[in-house]
C-alpha atoms as a PDB file:
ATOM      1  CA  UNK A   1      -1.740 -21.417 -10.138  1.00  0.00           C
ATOM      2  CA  UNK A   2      -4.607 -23.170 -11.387  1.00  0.00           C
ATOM      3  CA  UNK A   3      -7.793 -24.615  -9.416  1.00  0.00           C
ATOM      4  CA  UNK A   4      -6.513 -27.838 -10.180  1.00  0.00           C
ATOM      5  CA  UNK A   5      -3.171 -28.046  -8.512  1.00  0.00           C
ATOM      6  CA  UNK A   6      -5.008 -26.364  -5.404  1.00  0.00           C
ATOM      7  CA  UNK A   7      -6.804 -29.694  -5.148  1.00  0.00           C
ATOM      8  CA  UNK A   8      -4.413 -31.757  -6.108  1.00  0.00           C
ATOM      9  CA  UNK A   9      -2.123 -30.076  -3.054  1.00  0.00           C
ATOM     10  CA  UNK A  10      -5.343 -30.603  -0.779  1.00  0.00           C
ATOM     11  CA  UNK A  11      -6.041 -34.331  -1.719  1.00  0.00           C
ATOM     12  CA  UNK A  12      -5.786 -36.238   0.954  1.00  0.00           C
ATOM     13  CA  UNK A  13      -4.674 -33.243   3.187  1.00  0.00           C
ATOM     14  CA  UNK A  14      -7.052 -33.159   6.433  1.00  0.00           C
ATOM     15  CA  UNK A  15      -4.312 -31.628   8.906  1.00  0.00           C
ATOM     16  CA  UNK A  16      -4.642 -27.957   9.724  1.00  0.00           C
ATOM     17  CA  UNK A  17      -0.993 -27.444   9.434  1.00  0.00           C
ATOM     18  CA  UNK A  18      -0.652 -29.216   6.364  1.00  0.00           C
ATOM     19  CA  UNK A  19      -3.634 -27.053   4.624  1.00  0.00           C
ATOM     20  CA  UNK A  20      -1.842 -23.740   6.620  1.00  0.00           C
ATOM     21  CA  UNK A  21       1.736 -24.466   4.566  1.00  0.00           C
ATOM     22  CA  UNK A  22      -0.074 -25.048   1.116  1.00  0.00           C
ATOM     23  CA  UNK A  23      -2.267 -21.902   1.362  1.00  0.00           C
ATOM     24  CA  UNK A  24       1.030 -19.481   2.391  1.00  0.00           C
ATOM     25  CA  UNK A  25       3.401 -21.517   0.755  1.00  0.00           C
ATOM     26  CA  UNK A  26       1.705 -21.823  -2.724  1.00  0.00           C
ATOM     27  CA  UNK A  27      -0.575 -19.156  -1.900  1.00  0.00           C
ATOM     28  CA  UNK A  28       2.234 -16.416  -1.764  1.00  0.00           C
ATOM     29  CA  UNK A  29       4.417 -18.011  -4.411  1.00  0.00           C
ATOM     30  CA  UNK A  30       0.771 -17.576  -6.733  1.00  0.00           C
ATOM     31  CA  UNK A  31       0.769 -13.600  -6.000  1.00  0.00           C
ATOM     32  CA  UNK A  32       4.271 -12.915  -5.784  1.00  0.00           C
ATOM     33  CA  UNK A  33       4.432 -12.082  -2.420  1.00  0.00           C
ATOM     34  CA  UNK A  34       7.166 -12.211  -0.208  1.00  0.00           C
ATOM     35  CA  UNK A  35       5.322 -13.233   2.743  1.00  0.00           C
ATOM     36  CA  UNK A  36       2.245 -13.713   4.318  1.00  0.00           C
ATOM     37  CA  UNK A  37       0.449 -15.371   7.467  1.00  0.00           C
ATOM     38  CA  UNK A  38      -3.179 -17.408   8.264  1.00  0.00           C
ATOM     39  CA  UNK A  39      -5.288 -17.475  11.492  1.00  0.00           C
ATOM     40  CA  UNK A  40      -7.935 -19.028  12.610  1.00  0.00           C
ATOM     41  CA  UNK A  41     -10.688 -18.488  14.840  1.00  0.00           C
ATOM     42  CA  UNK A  42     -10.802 -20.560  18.031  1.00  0.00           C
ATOM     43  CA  UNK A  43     -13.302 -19.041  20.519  1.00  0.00           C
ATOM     44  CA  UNK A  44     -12.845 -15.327  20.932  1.00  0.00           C
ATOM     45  CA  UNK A  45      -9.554 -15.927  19.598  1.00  0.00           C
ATOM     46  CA  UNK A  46      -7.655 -15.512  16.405  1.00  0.00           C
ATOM     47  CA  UNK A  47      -4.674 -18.342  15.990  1.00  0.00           C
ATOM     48  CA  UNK A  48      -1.937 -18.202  14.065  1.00  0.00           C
ATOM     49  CA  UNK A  49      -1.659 -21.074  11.875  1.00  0.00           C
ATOM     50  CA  UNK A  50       1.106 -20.373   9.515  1.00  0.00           C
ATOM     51  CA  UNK A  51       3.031 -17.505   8.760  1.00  0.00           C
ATOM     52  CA  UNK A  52       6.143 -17.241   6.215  1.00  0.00           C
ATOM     53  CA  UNK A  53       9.061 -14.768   6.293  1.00  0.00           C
ATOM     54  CA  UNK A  54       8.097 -12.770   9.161  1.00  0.00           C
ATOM     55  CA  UNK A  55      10.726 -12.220  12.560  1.00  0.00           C
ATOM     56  CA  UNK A  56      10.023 -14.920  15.678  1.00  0.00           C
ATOM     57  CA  UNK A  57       9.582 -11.686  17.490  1.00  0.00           C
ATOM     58  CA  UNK A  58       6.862 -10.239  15.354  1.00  0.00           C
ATOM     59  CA  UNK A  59       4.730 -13.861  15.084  1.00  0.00           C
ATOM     60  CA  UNK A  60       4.875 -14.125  18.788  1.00  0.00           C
ATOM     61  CA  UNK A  61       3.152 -10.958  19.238  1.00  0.00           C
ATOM     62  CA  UNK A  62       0.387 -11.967  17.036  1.00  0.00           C
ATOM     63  CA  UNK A  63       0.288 -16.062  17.819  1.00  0.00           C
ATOM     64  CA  UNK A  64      -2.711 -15.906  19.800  1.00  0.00           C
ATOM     65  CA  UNK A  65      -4.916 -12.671  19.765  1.00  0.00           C
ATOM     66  CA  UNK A  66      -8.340 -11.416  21.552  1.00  0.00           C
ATOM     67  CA  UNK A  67     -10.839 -10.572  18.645  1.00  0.00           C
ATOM     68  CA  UNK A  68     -11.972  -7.746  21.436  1.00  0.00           C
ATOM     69  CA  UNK A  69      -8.835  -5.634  19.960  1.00  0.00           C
ATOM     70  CA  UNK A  70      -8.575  -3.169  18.208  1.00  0.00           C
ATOM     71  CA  UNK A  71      -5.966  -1.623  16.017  1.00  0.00           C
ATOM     72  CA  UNK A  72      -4.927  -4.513  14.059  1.00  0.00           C
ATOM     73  CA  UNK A  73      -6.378  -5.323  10.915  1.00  0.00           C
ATOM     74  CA  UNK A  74      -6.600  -8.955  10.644  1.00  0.00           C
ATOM     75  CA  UNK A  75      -8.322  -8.619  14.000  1.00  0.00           C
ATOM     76  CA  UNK A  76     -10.801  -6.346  12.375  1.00  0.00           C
ATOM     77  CA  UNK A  77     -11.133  -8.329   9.173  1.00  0.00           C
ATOM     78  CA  UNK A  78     -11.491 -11.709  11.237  1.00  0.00           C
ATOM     79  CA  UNK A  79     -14.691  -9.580  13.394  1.00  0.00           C
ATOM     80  CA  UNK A  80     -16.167  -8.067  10.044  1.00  0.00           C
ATOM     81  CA  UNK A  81     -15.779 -10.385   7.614  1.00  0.00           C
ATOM     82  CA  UNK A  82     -15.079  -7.777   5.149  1.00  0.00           C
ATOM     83  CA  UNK A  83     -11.713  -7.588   3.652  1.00  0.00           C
ATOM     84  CA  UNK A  84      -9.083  -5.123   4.817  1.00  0.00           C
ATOM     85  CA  UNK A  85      -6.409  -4.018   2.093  1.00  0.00           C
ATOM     86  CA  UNK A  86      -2.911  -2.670   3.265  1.00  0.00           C
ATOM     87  CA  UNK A  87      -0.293  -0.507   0.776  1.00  0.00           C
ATOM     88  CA  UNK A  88       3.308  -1.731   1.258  1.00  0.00           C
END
C-alpha cells in the first residue's frame, strides 16, 4: 500500500470510525495480518475504536481500559509511547 491510496482513503474522512476501519481494515490487509485493533486515549482511558477478527468476548474486556493497569501491553505502549512488539 502506497502513501497515496492512504490519502486518497482519508480524503474527505473526518469521522473517527471511518479513519478506525481504514487504518485496521487496509492497515492489516497492507501487513498481512489476520487481525488487529486501535484505541484511543480519552482521559485516563484507552478506547477501543476498531478492532477486526477478534471474539465479542475478548473486545469487551478491552473496550474501555484504565491506563493505571498494568499487564497489558497496549496499556503500557499507550503510557510510554514506546512501541511494544509481541511473537505470535
Amino acid at each position: 500500500m502506497t502513501i497515496s491510496k492512504f490519502d486518497s482513503l482519508f480524503a474527505g474522512h473526518v469521522d473517527l470510525e471511518d479513519v478506525g476501519a481504514i487504518v485496521i481494515d487496509e492497515g492489516t490487509s497492507a501487513l498481512g495480518a489476520r487481525s488487529g485493533a486501535l484505541w484511543r486515549v480519552e482521559g485516563e482511558e484507552l478506547v477501543l475504536v476498531r478492532a477486526k477478527n477478534y471474539p465479542e468476548q475478548a473486545l469487551a474486556q478491552v473496550a474501555r481500559m484504565s491506563l493505571d493497569q498494568t499487564g497489558r501491553p497496549i496499556v503500557d505502549a499507550a503510557r510510554s509511547g514506546d512501541a511494544v512488539w509481541l511473537s505470535s
